[in-house]
N, C-alpha and C. Protein backbone atom coordinates (compact mmCIF):
# COMPACT_ATOMS: atom_id res chain seq x y z
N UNK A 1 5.54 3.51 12.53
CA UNK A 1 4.61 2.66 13.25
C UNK A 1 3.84 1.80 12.25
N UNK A 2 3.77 0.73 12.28
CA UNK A 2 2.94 -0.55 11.69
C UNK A 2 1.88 -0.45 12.02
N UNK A 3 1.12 -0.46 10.24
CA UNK A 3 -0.34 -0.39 10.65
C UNK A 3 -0.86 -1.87 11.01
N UNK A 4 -2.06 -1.70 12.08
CA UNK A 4 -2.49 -2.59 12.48
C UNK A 4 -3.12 -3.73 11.94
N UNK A 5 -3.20 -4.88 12.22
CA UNK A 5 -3.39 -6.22 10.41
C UNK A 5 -4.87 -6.34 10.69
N UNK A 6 -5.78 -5.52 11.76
CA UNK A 6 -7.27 -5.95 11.15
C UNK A 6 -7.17 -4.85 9.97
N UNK A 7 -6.71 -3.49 10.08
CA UNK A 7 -6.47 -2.55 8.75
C UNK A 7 -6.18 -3.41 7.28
N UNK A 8 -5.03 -3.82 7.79
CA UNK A 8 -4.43 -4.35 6.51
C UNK A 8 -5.54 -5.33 5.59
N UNK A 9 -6.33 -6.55 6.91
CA UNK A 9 -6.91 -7.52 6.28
C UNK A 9 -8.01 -7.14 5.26
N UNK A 10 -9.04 -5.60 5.68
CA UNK A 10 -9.72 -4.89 5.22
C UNK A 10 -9.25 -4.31 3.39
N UNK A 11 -7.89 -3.61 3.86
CA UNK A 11 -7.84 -2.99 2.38
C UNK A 11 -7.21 -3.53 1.44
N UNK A 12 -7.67 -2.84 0.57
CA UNK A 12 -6.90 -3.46 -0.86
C UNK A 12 -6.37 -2.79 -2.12
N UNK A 13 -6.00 -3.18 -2.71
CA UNK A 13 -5.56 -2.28 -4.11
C UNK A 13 -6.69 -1.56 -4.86
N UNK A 14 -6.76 0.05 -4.60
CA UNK A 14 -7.75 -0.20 -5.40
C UNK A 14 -7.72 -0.02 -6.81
N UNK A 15 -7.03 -0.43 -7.45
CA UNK A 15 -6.51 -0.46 -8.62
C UNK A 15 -7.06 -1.73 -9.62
N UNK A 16 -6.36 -3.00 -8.93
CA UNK A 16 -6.41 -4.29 -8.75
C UNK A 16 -7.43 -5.28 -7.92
N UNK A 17 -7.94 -4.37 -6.70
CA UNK A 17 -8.43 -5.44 -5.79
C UNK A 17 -7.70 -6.67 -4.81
N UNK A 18 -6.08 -6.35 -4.92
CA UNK A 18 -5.44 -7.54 -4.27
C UNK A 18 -5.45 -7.41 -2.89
N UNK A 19 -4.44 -8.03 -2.95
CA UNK A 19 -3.94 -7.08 -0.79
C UNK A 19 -2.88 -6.72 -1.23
N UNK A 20 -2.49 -6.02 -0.13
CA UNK A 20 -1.89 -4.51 -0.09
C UNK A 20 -0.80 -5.67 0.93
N UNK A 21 0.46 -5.30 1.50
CA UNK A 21 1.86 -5.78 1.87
C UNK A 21 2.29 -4.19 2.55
N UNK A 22 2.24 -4.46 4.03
CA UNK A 22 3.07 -3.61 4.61
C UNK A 22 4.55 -3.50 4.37
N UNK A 23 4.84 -2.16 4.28
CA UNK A 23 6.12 -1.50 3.94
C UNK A 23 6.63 -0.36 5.39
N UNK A 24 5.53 -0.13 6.09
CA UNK A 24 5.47 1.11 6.55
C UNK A 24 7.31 1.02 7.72
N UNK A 25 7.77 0.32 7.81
CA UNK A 25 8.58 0.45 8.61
C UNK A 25 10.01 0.46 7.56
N UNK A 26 10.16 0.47 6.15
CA UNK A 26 11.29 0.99 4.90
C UNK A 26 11.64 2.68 5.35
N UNK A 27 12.37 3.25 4.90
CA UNK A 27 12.66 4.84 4.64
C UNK A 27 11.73 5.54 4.43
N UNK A 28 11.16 4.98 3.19
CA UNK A 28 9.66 6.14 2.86
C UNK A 28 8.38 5.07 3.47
N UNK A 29 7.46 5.03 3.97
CA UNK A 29 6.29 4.02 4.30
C UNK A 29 5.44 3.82 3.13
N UNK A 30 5.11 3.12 2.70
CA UNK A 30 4.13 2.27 1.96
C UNK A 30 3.47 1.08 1.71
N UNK A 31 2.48 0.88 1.38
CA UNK A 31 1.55 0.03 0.95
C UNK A 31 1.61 -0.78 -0.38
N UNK A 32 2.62 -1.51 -0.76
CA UNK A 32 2.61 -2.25 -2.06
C UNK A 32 1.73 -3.54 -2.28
N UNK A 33 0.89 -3.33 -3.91
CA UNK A 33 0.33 -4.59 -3.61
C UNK A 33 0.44 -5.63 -4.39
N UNK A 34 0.15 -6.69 -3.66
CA UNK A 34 0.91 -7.84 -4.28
C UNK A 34 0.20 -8.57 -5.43
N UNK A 35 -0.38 -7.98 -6.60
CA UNK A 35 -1.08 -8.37 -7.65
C UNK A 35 0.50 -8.27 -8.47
N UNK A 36 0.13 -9.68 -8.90
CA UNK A 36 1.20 -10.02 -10.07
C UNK A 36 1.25 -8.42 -11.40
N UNK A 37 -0.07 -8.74 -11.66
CA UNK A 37 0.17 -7.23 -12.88
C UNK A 37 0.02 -6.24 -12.19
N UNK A 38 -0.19 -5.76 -10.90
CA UNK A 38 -0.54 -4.67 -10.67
C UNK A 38 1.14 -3.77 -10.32
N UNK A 39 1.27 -4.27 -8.99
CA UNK A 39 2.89 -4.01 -8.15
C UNK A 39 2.87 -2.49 -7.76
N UNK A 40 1.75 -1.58 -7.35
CA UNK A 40 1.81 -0.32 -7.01
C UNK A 40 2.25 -0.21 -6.10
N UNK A 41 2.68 0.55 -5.65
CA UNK A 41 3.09 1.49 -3.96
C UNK A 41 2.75 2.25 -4.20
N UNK A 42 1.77 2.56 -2.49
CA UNK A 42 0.84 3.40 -2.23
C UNK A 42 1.39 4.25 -1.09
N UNK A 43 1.46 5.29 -0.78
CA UNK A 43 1.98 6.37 0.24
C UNK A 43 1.58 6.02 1.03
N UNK A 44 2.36 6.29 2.73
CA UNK A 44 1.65 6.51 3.91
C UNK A 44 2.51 7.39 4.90
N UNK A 45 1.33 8.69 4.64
CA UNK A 45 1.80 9.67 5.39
C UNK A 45 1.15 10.00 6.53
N UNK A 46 1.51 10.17 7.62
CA UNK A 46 1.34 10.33 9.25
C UNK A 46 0.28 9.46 9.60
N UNK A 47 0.94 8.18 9.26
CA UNK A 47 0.39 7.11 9.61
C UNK A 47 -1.01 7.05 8.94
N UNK A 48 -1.03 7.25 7.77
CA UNK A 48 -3.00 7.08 7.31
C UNK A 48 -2.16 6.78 5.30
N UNK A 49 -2.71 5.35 4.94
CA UNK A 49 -2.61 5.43 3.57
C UNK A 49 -3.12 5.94 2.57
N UNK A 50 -2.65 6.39 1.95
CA UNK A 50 -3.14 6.98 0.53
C UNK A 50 -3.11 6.42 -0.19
N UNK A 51 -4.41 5.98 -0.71
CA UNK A 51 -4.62 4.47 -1.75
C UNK A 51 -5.49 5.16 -2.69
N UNK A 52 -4.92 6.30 -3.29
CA UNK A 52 -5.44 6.89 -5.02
C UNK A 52 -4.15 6.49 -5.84
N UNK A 53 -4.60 5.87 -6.64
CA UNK A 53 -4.05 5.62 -7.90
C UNK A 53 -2.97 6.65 -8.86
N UNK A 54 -3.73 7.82 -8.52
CA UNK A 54 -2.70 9.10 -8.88
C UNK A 54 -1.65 9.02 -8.07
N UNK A 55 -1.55 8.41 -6.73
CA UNK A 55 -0.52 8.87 -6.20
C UNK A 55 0.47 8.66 -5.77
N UNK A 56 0.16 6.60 -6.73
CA UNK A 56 0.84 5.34 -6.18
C UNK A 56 1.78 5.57 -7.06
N UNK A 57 2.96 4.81 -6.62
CA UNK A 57 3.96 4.55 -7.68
C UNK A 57 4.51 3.35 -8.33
N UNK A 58 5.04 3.45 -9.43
CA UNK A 58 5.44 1.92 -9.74
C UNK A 58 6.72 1.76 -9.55
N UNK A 59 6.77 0.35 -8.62
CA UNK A 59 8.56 -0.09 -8.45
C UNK A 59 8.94 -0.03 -9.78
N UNK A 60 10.42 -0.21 -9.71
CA UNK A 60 11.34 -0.09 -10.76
C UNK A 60 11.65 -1.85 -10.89
């Protein structure tokens, strides 16, 4: 399920501060964000993101 875009418009990297790019409808769901240096993916499990830094990952 796609999170809803007043959600989306709200959060952000908190890493970076960018916006965040829905994923949630890929294989695994996530939150990647679209900061040139940043590029994390962020988990989203049963529908609620997990936007700690520990727990993001970096694309390949």
């Amino acid at each position: 399920m796609p999170l809803e875009a007043a959600l989306l418009d709200i959060l952000a990297c908190p890493a970076c501060h960018a916006p965040l790019d829905d994923r949630t409808g890929a294989e695994t769901p996530e939150l990647i964000c679209t900061g040139e240096s940043c590029g994390l993916a962020y988990p989203v499990r049963d529908d609620i993101p997990v936007l700690l830094v520990d727990e993001a990952r970096r694309p390949a």
